[in-house]
C-alpha atoms as a PDB file:
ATOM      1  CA  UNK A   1     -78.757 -17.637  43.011  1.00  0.00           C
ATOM      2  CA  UNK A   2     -75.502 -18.919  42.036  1.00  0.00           C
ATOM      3  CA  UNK A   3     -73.403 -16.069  42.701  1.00  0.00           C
ATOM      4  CA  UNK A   4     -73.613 -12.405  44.494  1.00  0.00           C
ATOM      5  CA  UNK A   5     -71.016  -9.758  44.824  1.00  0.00           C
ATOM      6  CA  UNK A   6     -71.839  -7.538  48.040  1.00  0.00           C
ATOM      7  CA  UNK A   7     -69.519  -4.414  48.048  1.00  0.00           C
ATOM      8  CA  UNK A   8     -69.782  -3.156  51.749  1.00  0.00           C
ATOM      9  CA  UNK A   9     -70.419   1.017  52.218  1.00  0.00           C
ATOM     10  CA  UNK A  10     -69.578   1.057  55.758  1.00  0.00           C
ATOM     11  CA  UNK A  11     -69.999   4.810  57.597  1.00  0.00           C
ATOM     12  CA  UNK A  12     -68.875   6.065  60.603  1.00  0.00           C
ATOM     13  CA  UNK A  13     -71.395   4.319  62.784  1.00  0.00           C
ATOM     14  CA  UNK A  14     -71.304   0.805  61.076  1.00  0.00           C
ATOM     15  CA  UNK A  15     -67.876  -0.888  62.033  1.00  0.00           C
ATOM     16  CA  UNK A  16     -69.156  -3.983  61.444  1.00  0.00           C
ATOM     17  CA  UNK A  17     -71.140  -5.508  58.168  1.00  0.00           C
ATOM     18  CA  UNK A  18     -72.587  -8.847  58.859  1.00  0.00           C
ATOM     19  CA  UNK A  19     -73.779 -11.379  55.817  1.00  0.00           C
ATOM     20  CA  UNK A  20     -74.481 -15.049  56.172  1.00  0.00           C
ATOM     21  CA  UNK A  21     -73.933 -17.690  53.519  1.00  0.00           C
ATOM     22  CA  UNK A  22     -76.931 -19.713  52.537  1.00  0.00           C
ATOM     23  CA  UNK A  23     -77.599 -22.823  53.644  1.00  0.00           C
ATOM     24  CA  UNK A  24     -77.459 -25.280  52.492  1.00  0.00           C
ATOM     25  CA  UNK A  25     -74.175 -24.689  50.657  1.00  0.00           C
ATOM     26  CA  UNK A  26     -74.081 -25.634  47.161  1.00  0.00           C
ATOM     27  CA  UNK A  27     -71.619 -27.147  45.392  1.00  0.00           C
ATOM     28  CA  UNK A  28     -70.114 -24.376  42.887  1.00  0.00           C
ATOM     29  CA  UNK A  29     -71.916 -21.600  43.976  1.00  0.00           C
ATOM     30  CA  UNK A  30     -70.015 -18.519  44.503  1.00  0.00           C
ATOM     31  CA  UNK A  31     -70.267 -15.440  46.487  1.00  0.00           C
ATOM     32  CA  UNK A  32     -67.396 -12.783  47.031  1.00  0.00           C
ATOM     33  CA  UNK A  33     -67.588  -9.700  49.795  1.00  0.00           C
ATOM     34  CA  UNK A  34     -65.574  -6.475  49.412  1.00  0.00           C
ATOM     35  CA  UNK A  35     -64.994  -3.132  51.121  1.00  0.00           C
ATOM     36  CA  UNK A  36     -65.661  -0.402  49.102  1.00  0.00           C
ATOM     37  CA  UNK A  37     -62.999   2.160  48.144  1.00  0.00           C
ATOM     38  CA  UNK A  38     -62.049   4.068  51.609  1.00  0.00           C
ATOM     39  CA  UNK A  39     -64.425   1.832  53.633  1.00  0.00           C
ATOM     40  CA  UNK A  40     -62.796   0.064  56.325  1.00  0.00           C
ATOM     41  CA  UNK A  41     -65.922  -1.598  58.378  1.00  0.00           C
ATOM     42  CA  UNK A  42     -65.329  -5.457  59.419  1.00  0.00           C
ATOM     43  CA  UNK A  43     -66.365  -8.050  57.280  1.00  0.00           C
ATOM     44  CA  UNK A  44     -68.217 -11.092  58.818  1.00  0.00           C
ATOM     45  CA  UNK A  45     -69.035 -13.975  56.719  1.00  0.00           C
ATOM     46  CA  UNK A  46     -71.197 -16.569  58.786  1.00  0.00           C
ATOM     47  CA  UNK A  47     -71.356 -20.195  57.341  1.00  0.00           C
ATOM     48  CA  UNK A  48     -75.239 -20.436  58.023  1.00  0.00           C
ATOM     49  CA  UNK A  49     -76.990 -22.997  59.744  1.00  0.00           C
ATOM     50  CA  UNK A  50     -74.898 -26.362  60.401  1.00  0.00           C
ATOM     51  CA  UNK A  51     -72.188 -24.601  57.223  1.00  0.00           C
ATOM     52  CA  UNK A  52     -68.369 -25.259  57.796  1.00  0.00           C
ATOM     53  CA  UNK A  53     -65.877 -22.586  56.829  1.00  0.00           C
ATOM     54  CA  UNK A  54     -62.830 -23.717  55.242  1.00  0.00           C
ATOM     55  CA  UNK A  55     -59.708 -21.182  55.403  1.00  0.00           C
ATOM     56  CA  UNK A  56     -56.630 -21.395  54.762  1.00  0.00           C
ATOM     57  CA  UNK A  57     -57.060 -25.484  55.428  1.00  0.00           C
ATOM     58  CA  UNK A  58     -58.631 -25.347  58.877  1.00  0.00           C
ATOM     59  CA  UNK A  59     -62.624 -25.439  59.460  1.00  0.00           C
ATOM     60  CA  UNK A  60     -64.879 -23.161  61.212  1.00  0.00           C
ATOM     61  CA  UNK A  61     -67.296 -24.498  64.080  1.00  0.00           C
ATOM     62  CA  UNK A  62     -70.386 -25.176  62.652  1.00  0.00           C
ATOM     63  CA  UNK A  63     -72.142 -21.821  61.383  1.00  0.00           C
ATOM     64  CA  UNK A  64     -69.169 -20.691  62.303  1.00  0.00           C
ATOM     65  CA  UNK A  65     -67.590 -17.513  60.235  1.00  0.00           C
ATOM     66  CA  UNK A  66     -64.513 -15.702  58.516  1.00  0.00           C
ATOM     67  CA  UNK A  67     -63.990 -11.968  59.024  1.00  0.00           C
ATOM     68  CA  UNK A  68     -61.456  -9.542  58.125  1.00  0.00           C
ATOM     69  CA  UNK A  69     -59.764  -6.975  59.962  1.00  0.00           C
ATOM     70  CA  UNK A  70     -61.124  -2.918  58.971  1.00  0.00           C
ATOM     71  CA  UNK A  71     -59.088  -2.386  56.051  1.00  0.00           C
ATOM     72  CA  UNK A  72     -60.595  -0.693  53.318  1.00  0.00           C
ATOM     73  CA  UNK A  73     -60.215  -3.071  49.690  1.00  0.00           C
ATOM     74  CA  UNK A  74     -60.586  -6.050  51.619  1.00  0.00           C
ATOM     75  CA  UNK A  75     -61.513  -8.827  49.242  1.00  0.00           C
ATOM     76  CA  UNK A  76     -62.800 -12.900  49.382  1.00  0.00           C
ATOM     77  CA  UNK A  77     -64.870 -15.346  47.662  1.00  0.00           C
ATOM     78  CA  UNK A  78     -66.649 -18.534  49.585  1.00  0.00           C
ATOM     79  CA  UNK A  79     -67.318 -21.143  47.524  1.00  0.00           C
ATOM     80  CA  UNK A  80     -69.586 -24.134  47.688  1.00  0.00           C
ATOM     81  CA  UNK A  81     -67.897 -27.856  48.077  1.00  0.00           C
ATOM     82  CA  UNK A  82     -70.543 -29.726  48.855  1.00  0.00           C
ATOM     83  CA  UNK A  83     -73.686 -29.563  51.579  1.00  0.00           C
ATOM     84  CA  UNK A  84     -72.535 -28.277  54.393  1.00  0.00           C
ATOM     85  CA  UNK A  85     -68.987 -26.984  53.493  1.00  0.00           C
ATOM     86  CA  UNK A  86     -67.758 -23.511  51.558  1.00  0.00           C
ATOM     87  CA  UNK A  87     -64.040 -22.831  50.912  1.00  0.00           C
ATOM     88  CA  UNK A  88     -62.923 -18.921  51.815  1.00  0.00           C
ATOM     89  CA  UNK A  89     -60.494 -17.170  49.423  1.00  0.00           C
ATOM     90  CA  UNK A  90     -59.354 -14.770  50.508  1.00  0.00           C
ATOM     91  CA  UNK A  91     -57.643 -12.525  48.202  1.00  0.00           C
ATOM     92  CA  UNK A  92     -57.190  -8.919  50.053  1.00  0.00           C
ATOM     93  CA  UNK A  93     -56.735  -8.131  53.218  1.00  0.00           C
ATOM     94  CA  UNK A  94     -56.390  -9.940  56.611  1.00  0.00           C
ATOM     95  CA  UNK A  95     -58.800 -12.763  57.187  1.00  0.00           C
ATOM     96  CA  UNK A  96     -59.110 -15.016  60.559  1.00  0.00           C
ATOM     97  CA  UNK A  97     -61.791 -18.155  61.708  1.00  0.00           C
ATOM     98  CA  UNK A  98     -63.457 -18.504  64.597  1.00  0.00           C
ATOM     99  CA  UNK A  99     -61.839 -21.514  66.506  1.00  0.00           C
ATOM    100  CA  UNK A 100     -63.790 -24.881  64.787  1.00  0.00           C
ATOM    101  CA  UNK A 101     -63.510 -28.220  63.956  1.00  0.00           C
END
């Protein structure tokens, strides 16, 4: 589809919530990731399969991700470029790369 909205319900048990972009990325497609309200569980967004992460102006490795540190209303939006690239914007919270290209 061209967009999704995935609002994270994180318990006790689930620190982490994992979802990975699809690939190939598509020019102006859109898809944002939240914490719900009081849910502080990491958010992971993997670039999928041969997918570049741009954040901030610096790349991911290849199927590389974005995540943000367990703070509940954290907020972003990737969105597609071209092929193989999505830009992050982030727009709550504290967001880091993995080391890339």
């Amino acid at each position: 589809s061209k967009a999704g909205y995935f609002i994270s319900n994180p318990t006790a048990a689930e620190a982490q919530f994992n979802f990975t972009l699809p690939t190939p990325a598509v020019a102006g497609y859109q898809y944002c990731f939240a914490n719900g309200a009081t849910k502080t569980g990491v958010l992971r967004i993997n670039g999928g399969t041969s997918n570049y992460i741009d954040l901030d102006g610096t790349l991911s490795a290849s199927a590389g991700y974005v995540a943000a540190t367990a703070v509940a209303g954290n907020f972003g939006c990737a969105i597609g470029v071209d092929g193989t690239h999505y830009k992050f914007l982030p727009t709550k919270g504290t967001w880091t790369r993995d080391s890339g290209g």
